[in-house]
PDB file of N, CA and C in Angstrom:
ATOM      1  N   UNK A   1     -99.040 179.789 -23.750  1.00  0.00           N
ATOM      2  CA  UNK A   1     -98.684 178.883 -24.811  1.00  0.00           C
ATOM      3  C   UNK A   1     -97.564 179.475 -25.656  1.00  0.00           C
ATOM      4  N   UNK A   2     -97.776 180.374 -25.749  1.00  0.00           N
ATOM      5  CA  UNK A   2     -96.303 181.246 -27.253  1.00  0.00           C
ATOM      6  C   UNK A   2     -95.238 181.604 -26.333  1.00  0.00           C
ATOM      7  N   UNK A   3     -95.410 182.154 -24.799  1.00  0.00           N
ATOM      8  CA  UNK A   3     -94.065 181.828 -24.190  1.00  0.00           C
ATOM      9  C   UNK A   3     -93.671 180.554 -23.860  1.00  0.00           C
ATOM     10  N   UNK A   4     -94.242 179.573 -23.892  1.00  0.00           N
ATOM     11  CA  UNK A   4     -93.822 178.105 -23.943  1.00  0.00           C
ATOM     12  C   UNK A   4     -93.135 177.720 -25.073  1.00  0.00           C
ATOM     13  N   UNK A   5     -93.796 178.046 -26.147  1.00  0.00           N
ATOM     14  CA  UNK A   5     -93.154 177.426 -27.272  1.00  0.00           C
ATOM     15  C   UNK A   5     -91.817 178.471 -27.592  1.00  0.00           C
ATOM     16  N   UNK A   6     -91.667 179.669 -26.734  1.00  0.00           N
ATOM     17  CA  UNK A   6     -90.396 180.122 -26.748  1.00  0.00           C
ATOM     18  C   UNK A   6     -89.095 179.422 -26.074  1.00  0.00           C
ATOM     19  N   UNK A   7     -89.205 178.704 -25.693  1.00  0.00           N
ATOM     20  CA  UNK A   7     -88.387 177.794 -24.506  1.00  0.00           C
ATOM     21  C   UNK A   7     -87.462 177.210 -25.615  1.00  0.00           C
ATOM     22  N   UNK A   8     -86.211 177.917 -25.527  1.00  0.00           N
ATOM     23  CA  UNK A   8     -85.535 176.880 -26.326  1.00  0.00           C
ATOM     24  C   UNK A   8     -85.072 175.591 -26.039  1.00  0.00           C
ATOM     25  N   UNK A   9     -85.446 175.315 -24.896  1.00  0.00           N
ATOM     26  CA  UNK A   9     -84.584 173.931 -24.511  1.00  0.00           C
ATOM     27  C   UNK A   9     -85.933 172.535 -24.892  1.00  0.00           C
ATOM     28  N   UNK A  10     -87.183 173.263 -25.179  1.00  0.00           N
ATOM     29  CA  UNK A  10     -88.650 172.662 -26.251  1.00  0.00           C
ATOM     30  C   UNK A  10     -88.287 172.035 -27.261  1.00  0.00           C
ATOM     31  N   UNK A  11     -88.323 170.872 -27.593  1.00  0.00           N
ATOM     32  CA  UNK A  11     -88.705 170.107 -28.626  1.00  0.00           C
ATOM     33  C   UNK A  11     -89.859 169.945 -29.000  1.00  0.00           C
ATOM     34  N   UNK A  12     -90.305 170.242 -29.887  1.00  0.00           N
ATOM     35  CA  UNK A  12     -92.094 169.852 -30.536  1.00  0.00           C
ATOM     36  C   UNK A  12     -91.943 168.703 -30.864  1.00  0.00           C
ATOM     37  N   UNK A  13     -92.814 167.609 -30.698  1.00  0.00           N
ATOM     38  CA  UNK A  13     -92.957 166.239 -31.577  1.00  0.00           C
ATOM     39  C   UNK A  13     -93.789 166.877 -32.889  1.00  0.00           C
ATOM     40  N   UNK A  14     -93.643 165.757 -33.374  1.00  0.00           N
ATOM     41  CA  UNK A  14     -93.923 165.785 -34.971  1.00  0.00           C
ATOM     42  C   UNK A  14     -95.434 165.124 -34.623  1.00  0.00           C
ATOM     43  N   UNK A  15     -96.361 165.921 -35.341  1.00  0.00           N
ATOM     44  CA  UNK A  15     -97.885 165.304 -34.999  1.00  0.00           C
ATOM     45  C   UNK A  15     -98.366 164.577 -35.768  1.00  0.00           C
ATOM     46  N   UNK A  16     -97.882 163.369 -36.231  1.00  0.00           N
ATOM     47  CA  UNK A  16     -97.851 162.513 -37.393  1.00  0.00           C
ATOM     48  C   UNK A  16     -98.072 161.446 -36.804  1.00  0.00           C
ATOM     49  N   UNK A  17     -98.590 160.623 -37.616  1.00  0.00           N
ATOM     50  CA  UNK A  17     -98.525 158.588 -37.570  1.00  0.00           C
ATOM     51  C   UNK A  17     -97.082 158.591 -37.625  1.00  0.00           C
ATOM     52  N   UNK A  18     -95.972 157.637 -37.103  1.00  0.00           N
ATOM     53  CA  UNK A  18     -94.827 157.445 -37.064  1.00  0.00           C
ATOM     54  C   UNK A  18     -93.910 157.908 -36.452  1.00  0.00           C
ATOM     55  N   UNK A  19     -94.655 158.983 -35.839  1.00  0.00           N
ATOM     56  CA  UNK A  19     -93.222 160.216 -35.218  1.00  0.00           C
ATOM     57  C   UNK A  19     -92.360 159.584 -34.380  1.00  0.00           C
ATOM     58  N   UNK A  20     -92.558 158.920 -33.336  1.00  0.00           N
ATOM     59  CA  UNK A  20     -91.333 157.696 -33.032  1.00  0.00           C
ATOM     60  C   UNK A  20     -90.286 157.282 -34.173  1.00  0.00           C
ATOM     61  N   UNK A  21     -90.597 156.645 -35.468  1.00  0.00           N
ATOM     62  CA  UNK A  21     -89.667 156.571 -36.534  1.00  0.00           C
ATOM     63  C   UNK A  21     -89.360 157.585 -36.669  1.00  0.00           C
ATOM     64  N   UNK A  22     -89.354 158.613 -36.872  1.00  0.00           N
ATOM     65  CA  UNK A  22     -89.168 159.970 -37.626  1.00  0.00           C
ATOM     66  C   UNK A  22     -87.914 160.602 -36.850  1.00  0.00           C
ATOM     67  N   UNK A  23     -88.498 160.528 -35.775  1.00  0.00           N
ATOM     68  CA  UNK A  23     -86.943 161.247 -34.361  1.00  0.00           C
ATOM     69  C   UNK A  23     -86.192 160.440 -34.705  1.00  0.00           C
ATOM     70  N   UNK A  24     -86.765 158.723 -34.775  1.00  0.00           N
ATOM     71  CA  UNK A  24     -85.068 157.812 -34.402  1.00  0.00           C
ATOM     72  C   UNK A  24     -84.064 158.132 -35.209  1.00  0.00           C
ATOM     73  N   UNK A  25     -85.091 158.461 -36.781  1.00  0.00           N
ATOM     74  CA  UNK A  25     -83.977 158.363 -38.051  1.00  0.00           C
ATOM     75  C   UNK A  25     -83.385 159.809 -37.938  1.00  0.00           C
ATOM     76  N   UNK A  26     -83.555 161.142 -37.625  1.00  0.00           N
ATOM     77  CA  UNK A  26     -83.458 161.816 -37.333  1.00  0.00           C
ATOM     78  C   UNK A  26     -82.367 162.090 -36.153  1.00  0.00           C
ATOM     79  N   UNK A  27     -82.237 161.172 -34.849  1.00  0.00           N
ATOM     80  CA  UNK A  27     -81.576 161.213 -34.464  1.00  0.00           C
ATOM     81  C   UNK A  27     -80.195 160.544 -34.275  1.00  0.00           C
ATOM     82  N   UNK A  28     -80.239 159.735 -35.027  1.00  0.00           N
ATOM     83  CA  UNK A  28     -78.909 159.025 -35.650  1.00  0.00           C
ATOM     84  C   UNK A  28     -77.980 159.836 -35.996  1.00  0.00           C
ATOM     85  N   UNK A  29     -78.258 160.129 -37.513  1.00  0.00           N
ATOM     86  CA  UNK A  29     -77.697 160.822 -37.988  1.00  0.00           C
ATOM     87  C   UNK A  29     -76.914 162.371 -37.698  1.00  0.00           C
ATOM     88  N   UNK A  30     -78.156 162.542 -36.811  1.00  0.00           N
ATOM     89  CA  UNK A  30     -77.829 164.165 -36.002  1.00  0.00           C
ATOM     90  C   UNK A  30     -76.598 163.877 -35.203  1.00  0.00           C
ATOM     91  N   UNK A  31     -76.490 162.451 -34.571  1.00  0.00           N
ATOM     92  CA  UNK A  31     -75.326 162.337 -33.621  1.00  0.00           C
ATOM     93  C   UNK A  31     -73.896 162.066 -34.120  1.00  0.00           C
ATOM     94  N   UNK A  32     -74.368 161.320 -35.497  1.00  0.00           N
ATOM     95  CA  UNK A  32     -73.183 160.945 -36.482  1.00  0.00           C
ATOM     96  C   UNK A  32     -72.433 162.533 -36.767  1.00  0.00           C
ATOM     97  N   UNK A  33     -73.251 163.612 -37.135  1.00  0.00           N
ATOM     98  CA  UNK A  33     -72.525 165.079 -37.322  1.00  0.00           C
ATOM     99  C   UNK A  33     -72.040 165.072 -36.098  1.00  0.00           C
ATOM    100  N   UNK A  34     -72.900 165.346 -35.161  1.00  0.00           N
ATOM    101  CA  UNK A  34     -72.444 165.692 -34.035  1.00  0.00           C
ATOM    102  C   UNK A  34     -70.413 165.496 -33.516  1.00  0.00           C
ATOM    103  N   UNK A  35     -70.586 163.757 -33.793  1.00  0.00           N
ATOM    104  CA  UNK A  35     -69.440 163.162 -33.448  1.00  0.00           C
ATOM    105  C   UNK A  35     -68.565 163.062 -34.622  1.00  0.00           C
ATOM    106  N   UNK A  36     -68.608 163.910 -35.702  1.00  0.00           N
ATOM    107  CA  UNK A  36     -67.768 164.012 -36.705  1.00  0.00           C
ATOM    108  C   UNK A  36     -67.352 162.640 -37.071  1.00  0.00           C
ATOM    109  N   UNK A  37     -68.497 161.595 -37.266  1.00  0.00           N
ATOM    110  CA  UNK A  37     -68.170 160.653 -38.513  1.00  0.00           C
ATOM    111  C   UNK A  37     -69.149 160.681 -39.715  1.00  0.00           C
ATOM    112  N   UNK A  38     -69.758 161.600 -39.608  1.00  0.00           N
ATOM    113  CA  UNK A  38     -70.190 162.353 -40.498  1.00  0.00           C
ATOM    114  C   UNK A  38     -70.837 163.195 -40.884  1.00  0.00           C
ATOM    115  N   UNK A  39     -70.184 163.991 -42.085  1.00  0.00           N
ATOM    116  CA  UNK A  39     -70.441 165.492 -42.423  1.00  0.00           C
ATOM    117  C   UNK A  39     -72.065 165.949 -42.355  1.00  0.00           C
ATOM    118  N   UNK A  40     -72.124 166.975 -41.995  1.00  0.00           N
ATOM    119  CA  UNK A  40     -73.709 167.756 -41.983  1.00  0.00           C
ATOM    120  C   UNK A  40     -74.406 167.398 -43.525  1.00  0.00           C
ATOM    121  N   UNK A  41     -73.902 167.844 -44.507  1.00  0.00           N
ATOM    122  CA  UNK A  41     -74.052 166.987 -45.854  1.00  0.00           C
ATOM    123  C   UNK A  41     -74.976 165.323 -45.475  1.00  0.00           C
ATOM    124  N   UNK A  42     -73.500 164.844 -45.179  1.00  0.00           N
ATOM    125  CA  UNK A  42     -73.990 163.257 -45.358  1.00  0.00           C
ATOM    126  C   UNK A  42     -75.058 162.931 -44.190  1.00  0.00           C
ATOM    127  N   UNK A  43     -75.583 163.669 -43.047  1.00  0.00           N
ATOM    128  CA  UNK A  43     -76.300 163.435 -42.101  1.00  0.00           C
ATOM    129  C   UNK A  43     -77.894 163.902 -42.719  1.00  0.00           C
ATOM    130  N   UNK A  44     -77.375 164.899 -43.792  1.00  0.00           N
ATOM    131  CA  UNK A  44     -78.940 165.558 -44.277  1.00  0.00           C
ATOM    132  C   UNK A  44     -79.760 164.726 -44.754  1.00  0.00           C
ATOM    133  N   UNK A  45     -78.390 163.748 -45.807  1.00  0.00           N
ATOM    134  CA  UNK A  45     -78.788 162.835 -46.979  1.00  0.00           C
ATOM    135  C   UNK A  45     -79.420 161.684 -46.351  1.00  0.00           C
ATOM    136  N   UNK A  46     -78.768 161.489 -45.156  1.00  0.00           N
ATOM    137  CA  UNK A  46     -79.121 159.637 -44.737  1.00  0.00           C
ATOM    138  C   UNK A  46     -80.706 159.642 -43.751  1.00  0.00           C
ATOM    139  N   UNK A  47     -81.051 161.074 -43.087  1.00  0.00           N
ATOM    140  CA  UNK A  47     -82.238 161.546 -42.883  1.00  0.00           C
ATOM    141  C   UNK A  47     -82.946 161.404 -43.610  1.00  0.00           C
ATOM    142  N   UNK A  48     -82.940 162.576 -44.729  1.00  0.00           N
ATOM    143  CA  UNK A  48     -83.762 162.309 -45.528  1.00  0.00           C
ATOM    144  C   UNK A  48     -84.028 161.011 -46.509  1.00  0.00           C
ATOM    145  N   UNK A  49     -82.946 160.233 -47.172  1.00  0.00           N
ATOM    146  CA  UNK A  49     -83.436 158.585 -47.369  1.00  0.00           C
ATOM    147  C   UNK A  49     -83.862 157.840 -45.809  1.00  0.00           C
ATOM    148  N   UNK A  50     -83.961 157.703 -44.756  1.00  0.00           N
ATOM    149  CA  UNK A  50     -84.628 157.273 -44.186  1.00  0.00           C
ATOM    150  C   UNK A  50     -86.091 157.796 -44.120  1.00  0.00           C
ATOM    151  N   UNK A  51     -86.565 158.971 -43.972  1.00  0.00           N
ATOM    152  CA  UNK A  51     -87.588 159.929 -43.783  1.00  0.00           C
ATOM    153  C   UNK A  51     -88.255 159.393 -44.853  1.00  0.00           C
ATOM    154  N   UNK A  52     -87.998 159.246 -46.390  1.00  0.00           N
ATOM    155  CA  UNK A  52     -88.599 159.039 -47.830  1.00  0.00           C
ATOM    156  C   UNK A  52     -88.959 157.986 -47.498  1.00  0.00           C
ATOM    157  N   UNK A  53     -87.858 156.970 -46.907  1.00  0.00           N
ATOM    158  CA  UNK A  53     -88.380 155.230 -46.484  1.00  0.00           C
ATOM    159  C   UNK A  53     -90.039 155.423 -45.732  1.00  0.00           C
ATOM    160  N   UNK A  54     -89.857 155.605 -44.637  1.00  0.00           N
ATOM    161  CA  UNK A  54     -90.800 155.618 -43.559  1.00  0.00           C
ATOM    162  C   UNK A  54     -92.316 155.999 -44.299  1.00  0.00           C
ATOM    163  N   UNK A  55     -92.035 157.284 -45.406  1.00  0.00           N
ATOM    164  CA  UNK A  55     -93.225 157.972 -45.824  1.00  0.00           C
ATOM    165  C   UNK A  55     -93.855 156.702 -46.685  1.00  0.00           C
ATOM    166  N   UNK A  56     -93.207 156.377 -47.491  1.00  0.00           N
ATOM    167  CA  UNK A  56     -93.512 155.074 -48.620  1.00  0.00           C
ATOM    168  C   UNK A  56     -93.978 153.965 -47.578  1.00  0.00           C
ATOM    169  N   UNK A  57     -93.702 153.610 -46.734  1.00  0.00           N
ATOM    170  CA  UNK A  57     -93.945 152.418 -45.828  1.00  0.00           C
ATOM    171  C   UNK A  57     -95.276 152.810 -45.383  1.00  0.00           C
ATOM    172  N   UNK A  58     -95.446 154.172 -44.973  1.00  0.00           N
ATOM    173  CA  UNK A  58     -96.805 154.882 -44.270  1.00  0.00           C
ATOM    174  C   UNK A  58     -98.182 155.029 -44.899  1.00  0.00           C
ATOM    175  N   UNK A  59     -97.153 155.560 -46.458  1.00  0.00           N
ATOM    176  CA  UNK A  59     -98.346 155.946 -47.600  1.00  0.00           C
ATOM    177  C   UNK A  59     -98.172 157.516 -47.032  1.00  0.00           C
ATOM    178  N   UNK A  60     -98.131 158.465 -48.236  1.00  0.00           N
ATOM    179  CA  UNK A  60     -98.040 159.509 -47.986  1.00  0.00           C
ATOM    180  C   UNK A  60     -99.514 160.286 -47.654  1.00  0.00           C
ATOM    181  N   UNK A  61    -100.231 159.914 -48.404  1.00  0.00           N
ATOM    182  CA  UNK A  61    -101.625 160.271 -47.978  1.00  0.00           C
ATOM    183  C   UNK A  61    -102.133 160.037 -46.781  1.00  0.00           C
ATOM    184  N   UNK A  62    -101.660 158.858 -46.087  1.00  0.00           N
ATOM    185  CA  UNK A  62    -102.318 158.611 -44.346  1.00  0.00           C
ATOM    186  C   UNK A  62    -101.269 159.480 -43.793  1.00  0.00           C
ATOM    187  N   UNK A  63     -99.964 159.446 -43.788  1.00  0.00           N
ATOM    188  CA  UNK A  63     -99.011 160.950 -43.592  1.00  0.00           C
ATOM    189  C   UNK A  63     -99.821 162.140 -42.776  1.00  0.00           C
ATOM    190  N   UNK A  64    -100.596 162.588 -44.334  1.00  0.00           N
ATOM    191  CA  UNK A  64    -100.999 164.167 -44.914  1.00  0.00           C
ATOM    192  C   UNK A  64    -102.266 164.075 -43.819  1.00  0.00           C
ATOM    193  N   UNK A  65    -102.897 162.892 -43.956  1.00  0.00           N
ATOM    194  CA  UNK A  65    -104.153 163.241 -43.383  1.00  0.00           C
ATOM    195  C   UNK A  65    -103.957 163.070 -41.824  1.00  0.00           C
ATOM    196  N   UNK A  66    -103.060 162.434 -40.919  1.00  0.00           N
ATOM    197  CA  UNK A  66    -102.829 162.323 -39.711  1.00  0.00           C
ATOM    198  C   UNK A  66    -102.390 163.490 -39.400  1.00  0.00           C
ATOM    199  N   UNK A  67    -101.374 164.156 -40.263  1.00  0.00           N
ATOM    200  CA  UNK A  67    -100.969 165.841 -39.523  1.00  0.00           C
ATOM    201  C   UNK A  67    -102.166 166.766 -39.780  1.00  0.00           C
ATOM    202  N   UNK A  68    -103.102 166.657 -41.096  1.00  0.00           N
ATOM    203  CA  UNK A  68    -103.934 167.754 -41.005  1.00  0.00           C
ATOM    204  C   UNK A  68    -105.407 167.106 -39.763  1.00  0.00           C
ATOM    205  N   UNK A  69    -105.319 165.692 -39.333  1.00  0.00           N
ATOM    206  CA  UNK A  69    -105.672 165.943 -38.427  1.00  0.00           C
ATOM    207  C   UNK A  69    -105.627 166.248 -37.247  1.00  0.00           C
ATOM    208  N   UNK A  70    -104.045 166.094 -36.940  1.00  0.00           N
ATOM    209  CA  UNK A  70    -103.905 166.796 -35.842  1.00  0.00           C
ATOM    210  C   UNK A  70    -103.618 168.284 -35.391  1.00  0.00           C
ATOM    211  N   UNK A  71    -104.183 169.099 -36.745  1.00  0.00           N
ATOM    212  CA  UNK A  71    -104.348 170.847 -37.419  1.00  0.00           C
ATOM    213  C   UNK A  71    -105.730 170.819 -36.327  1.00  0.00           C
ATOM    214  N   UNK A  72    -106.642 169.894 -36.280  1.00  0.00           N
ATOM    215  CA  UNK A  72    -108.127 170.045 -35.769  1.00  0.00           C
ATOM    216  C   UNK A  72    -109.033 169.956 -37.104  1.00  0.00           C
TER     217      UNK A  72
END
């Protein structure tokens, strides 16, 4: 398992209610830097206002309690 999760070419999903939303908004933006129409700055910002969206839509408390249940 810990040389697995050494694998850099590994992505972890996010063990959350939503994690499908979470990559998409996540990966937008990552591609927008990527392709220089926009700055690492403005890719942080438009993540994170999407990310804040999603949490408010979710309820942060069903959030908290879906990742600490997927802690065990």
């Amino acid at each position: 398992m810990a040389q697995s999760l050494r694998d850099t070419r590994l992505v972890a999903d996010l063990p959350v209610i939503g994690r499908r939303q979470f990559r998409e908004t996540l990966s937008r933006p990552l591609a927008a830097a990527i392709d220089d129409s926009a700055t690492p700055e403005q890719a942080l910002q438009s993540a994170a206002r999407e990310w804040r969206e999603i949490i408010a839509r979710l309820g942060p408390a069903k959030l908290r309690d879906s990742y600490r249940a997927s802690l065990g």
